[in-house]
PDB file of N, CA and C in Angstrom:
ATOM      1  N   UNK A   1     102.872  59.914  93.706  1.00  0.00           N
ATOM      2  CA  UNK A   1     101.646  59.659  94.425  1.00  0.00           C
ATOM      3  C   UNK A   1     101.996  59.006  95.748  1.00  0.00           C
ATOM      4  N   UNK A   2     101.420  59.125  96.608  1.00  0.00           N
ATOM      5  CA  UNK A   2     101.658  59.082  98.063  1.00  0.00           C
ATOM      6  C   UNK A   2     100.399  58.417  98.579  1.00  0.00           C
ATOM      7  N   UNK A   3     100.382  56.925  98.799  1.00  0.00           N
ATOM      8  CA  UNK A   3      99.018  56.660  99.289  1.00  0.00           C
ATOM      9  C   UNK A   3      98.427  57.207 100.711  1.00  0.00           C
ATOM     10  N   UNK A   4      97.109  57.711 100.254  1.00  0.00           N
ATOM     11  CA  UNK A   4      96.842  58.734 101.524  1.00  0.00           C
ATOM     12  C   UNK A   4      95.765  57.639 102.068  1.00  0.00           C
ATOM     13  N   UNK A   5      96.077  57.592 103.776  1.00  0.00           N
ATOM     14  CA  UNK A   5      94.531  56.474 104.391  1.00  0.00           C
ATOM     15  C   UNK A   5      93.276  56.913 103.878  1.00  0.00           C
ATOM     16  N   UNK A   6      93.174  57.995 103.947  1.00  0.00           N
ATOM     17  CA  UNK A   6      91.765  58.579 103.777  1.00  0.00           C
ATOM     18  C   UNK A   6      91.170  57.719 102.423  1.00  0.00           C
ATOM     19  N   UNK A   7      91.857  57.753 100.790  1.00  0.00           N
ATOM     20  CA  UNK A   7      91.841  57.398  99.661  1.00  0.00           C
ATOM     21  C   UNK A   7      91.481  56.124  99.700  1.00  0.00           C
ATOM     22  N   UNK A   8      92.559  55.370 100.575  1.00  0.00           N
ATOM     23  CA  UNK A   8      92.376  53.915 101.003  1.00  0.00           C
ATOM     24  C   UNK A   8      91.196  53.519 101.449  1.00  0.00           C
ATOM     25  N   UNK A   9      90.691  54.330 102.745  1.00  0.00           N
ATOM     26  CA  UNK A   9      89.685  54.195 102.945  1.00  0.00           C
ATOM     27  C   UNK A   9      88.553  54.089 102.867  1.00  0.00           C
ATOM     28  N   UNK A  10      88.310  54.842 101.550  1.00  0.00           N
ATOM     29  CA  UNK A  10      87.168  54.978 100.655  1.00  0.00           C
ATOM     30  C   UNK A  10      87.535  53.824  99.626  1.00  0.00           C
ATOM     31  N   UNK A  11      88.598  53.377  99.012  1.00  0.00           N
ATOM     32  CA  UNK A  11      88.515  51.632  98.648  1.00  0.00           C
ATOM     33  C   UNK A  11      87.744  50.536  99.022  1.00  0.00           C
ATOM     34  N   UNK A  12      88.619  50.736 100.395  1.00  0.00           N
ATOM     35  CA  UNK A  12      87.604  49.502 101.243  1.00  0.00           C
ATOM     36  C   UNK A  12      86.066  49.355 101.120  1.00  0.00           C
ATOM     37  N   UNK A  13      85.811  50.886 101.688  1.00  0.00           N
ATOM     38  CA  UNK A  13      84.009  51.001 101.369  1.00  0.00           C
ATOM     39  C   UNK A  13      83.709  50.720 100.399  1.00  0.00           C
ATOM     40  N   UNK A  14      83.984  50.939  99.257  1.00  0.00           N
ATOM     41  CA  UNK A  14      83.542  50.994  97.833  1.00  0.00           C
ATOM     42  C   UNK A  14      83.946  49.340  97.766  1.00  0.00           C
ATOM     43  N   UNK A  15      84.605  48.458  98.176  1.00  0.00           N
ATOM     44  CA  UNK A  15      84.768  46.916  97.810  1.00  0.00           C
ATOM     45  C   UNK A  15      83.804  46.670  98.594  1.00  0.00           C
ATOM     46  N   UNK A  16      83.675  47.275 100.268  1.00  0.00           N
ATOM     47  CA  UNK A  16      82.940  45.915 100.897  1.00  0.00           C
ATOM     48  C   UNK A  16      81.312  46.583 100.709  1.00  0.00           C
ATOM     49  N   UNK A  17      80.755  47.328 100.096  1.00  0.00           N
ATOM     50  CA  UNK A  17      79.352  48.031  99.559  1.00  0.00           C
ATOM     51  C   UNK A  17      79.597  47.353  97.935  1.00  0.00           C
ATOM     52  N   UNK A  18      79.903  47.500  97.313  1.00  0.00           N
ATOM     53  CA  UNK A  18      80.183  47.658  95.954  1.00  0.00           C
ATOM     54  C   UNK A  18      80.089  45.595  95.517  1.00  0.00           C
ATOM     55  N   UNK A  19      81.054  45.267  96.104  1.00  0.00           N
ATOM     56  CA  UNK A  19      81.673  43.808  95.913  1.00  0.00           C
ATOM     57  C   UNK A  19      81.967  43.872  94.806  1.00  0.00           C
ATOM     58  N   UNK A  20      83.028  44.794  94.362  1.00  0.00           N
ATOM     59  CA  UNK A  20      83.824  44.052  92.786  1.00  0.00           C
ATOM     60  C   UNK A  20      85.163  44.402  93.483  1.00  0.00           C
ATOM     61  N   UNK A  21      85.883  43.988  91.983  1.00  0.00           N
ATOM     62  CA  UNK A  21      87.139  44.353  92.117  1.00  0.00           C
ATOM     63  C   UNK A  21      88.088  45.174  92.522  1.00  0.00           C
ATOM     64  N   UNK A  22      89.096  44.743  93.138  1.00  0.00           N
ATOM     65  CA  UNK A  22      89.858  45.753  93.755  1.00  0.00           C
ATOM     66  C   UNK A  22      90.363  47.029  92.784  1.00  0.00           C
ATOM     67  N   UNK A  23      91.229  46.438  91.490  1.00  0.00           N
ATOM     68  CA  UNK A  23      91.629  47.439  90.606  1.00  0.00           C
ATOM     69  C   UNK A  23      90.518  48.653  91.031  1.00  0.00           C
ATOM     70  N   UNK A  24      89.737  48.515  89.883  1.00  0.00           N
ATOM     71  CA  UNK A  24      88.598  49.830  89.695  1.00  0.00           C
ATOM     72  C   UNK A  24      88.328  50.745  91.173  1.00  0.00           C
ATOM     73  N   UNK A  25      88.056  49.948  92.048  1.00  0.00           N
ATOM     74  CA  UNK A  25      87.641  50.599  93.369  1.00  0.00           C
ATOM     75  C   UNK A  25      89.021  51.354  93.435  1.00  0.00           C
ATOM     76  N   UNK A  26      90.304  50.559  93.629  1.00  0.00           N
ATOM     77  CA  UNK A  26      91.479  51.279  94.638  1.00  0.00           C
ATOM     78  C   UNK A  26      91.858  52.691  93.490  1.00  0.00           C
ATOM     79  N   UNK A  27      91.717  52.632  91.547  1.00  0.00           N
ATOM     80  CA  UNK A  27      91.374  53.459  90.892  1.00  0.00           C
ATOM     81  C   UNK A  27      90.744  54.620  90.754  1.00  0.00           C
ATOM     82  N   UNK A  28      90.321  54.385  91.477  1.00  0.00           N
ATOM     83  CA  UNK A  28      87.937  55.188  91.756  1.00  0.00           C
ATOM     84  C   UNK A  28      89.138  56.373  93.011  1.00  0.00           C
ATOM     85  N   UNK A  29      89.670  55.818  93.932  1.00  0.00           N
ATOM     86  CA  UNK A  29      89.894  56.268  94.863  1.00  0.00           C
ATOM     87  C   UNK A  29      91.169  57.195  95.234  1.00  0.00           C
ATOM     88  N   UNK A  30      91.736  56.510  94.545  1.00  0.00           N
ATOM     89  CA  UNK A  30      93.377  57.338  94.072  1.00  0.00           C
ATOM     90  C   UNK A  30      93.671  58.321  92.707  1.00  0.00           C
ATOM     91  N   UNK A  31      92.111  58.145  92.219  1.00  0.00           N
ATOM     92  CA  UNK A  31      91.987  59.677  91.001  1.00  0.00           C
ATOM     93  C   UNK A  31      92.726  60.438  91.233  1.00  0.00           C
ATOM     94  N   UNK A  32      92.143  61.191  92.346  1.00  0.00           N
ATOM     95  CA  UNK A  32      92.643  62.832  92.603  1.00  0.00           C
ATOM     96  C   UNK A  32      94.281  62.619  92.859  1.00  0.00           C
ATOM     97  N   UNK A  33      94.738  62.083  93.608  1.00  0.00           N
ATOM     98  CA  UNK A  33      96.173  61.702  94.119  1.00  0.00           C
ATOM     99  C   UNK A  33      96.850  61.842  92.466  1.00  0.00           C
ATOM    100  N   UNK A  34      96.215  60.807  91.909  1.00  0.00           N
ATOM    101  CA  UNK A  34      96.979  60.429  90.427  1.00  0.00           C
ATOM    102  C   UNK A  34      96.924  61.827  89.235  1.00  0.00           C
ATOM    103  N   UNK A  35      96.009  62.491  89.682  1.00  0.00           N
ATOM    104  CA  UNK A  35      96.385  64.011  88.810  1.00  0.00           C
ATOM    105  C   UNK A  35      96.766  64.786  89.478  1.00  0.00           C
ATOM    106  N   UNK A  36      96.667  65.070  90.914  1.00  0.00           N
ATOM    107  CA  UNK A  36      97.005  66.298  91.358  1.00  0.00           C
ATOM    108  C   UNK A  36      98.127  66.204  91.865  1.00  0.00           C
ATOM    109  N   UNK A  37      98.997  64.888  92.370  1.00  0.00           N
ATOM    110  CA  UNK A  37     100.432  65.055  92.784  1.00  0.00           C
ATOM    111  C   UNK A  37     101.372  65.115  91.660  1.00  0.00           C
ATOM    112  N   UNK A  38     101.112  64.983  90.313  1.00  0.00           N
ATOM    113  CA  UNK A  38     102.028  65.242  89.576  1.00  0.00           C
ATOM    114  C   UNK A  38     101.978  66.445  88.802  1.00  0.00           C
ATOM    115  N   UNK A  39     100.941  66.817  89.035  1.00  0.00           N
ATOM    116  CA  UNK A  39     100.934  68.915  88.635  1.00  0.00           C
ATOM    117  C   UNK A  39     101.681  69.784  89.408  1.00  0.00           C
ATOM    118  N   UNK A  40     101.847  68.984  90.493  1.00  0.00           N
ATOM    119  CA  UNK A  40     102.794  69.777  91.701  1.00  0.00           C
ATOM    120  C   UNK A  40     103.989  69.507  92.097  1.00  0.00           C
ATOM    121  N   UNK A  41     104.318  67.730  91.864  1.00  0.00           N
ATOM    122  CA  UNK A  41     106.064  67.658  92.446  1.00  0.00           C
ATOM    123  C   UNK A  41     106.719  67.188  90.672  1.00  0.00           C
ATOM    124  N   UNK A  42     106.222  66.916  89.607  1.00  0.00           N
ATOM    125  CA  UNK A  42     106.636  66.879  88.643  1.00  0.00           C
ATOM    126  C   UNK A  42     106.433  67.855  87.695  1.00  0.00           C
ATOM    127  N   UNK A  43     105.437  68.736  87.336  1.00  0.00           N
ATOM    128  CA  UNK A  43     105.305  69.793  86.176  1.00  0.00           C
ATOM    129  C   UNK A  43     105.262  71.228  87.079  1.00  0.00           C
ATOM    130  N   UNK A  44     104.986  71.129  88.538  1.00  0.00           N
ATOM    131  CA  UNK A  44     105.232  72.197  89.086  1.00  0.00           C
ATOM    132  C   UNK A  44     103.941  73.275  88.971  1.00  0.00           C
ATOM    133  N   UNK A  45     102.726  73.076  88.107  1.00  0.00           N
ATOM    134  CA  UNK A  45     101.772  73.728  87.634  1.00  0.00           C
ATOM    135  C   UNK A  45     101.364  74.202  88.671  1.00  0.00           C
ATOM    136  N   UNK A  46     100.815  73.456  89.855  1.00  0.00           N
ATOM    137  CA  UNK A  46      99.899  73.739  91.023  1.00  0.00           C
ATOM    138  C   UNK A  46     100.653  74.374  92.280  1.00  0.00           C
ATOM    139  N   UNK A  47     100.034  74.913  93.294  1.00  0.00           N
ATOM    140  CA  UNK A  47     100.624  75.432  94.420  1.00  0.00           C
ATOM    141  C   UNK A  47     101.085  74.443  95.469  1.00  0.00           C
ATOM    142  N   UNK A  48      99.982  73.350  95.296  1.00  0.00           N
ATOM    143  CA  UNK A  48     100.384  72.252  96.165  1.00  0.00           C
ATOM    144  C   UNK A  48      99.807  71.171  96.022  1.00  0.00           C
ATOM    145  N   UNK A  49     100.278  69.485  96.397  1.00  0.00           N
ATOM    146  CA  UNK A  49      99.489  68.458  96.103  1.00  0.00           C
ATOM    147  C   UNK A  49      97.760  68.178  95.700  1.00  0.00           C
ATOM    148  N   UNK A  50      97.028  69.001  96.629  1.00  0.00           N
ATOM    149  CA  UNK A  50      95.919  68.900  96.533  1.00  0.00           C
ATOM    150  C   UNK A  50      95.332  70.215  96.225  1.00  0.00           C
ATOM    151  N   UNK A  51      94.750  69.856  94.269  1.00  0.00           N
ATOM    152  CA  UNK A  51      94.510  70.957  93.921  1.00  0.00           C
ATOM    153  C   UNK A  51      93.027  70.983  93.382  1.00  0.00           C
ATOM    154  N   UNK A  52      93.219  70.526  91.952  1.00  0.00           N
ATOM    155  CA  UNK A  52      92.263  70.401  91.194  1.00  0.00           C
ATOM    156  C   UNK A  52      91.047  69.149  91.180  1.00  0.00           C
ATOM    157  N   UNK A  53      91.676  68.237  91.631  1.00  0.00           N
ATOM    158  CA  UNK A  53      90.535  66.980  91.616  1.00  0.00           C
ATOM    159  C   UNK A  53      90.440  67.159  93.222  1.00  0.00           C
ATOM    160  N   UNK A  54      90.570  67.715  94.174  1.00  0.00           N
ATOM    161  CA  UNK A  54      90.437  67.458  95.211  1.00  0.00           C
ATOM    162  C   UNK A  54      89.243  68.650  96.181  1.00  0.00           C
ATOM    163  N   UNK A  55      88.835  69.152  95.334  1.00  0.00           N
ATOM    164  CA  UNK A  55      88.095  70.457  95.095  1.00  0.00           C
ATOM    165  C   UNK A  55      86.544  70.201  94.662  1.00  0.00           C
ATOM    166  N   UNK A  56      85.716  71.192  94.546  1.00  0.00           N
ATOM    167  CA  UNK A  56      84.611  71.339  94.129  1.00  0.00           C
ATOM    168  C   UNK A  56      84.677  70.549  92.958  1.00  0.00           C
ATOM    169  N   UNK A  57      85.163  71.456  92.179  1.00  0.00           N
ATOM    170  CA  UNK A  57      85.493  71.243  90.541  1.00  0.00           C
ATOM    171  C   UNK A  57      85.560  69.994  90.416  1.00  0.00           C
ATOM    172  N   UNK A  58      86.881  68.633  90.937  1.00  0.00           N
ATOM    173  CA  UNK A  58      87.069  67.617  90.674  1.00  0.00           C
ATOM    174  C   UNK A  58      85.518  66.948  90.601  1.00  0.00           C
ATOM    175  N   UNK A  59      84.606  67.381  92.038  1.00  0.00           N
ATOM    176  CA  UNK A  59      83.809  66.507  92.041  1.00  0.00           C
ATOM    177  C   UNK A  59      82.679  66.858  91.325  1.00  0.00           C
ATOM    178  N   UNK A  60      82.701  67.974  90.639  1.00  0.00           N
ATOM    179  CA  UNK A  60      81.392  68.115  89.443  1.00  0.00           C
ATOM    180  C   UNK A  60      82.272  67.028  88.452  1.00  0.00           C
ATOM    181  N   UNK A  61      83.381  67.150  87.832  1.00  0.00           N
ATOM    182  CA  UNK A  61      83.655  66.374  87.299  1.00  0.00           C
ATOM    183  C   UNK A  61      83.568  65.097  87.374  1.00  0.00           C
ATOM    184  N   UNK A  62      83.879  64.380  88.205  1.00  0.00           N
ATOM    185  CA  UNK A  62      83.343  63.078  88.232  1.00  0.00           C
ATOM    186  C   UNK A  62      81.705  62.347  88.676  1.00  0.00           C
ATOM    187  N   UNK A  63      81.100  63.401  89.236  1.00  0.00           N
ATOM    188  CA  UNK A  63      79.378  63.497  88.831  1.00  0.00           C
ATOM    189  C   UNK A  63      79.164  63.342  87.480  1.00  0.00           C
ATOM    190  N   UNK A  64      79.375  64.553  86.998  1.00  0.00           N
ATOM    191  CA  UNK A  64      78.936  64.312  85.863  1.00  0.00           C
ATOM    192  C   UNK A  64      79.623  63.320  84.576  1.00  0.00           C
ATOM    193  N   UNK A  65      80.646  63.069  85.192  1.00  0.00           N
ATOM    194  CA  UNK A  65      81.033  61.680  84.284  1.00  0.00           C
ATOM    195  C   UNK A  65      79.830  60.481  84.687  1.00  0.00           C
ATOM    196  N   UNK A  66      79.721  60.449  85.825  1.00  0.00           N
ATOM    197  CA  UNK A  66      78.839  59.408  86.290  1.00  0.00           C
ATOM    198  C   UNK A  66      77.306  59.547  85.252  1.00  0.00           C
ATOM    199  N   UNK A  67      76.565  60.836  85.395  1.00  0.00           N
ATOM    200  CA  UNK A  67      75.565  61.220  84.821  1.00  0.00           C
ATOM    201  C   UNK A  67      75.840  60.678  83.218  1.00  0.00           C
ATOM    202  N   UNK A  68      76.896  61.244  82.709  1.00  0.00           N
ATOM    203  CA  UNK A  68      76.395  60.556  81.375  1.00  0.00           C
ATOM    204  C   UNK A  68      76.815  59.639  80.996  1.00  0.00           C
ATOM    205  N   UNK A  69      77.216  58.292  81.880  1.00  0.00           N
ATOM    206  CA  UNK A  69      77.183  57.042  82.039  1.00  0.00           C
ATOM    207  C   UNK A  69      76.360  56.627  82.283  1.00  0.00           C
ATOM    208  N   UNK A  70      75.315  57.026  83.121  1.00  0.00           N
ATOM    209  CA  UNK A  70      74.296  56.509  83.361  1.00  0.00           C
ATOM    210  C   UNK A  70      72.968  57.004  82.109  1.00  0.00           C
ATOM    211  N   UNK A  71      73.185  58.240  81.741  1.00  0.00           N
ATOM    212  CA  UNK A  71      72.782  58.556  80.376  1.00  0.00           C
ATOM    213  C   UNK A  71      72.479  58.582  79.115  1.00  0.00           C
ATOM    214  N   UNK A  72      73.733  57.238  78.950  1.00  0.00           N
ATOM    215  CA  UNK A  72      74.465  56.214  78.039  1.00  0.00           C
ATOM    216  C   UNK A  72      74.176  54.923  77.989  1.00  0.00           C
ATOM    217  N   UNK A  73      73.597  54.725  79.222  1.00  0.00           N
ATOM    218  CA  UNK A  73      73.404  53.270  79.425  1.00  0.00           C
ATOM    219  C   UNK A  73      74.680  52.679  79.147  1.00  0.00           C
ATOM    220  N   UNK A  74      75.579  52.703  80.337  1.00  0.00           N
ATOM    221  CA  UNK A  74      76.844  52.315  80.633  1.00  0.00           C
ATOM    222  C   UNK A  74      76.775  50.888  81.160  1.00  0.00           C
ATOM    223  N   UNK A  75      77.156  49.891  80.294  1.00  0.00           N
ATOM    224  CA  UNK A  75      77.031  48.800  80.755  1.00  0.00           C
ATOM    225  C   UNK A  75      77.876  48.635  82.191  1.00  0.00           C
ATOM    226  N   UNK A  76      78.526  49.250  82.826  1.00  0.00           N
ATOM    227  CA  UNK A  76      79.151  49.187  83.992  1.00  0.00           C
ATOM    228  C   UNK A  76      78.654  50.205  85.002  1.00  0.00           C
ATOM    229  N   UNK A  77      77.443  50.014  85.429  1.00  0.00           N
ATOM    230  CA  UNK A  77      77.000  51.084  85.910  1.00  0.00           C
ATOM    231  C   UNK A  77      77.326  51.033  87.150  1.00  0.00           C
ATOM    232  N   UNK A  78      77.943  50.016  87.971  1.00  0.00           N
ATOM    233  CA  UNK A  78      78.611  50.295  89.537  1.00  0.00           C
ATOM    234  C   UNK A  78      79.933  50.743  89.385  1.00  0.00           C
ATOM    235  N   UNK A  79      80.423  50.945  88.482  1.00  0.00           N
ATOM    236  CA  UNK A  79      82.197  51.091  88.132  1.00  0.00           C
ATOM    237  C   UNK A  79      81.737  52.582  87.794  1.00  0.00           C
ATOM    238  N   UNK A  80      80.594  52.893  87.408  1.00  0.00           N
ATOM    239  CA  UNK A  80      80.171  54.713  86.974  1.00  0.00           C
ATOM    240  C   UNK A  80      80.238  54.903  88.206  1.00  0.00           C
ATOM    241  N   UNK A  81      79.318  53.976  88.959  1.00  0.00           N
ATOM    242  CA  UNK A  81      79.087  54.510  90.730  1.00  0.00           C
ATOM    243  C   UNK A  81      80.383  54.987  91.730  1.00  0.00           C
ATOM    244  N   UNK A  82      81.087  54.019  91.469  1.00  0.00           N
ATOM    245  CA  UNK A  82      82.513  54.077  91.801  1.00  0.00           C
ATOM    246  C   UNK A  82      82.942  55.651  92.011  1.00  0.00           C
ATOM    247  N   UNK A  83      83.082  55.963  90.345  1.00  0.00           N
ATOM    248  CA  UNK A  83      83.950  57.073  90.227  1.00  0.00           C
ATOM    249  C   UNK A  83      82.994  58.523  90.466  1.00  0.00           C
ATOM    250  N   UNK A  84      81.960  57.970  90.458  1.00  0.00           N
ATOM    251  CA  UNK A  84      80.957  59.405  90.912  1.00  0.00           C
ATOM    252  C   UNK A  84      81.292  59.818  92.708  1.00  0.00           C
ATOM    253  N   UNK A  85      81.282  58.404  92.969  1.00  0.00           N
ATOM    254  CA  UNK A  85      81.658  58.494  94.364  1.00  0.00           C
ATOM    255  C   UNK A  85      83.074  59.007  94.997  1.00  0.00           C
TER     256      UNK A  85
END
């Protein structure tokens, strides 16, 4: 994983909007990095770093994680926000 500014950048927002913790936010933000660079320089699966979470797809996926957190009555419902975001 390769910290990208952009990723970072969306940390920051998400701490200084959000006001929690760094973990979860800098987490929230380095998803895609954390699955999609190792499908590509370690298992070789993908064509290139940015594949699957970095895509349409990733982000229905983490919508709808959000949705049925909020669905659930997720006692962490800004940490759902987080990762929807």
């Amino acid at each position: 994983m390769y910290p990208v500014p952009g990723h970072l950048a969306y940390a920051v927002l998400g701490k200084r909007y959000f006001n929690i913790d760094w973990i979860p936010v800098i987490a929230g933000a380095m998803l895609p990095d954390l699955i999609d660079k190792p499908l590509d320089d370690i298992f070789h699966i993908t064509p290139y770093g940015r594949y699957m979470m970095h895509s349409l797809l990733g982000m229905a996926v983490c919508v709808s994680l959000r949705i049925i957190s909020l669905a659930g009555g997720s006692r962490f419902p800004i940490l759902s926000a987080i990762w929807g975001i």
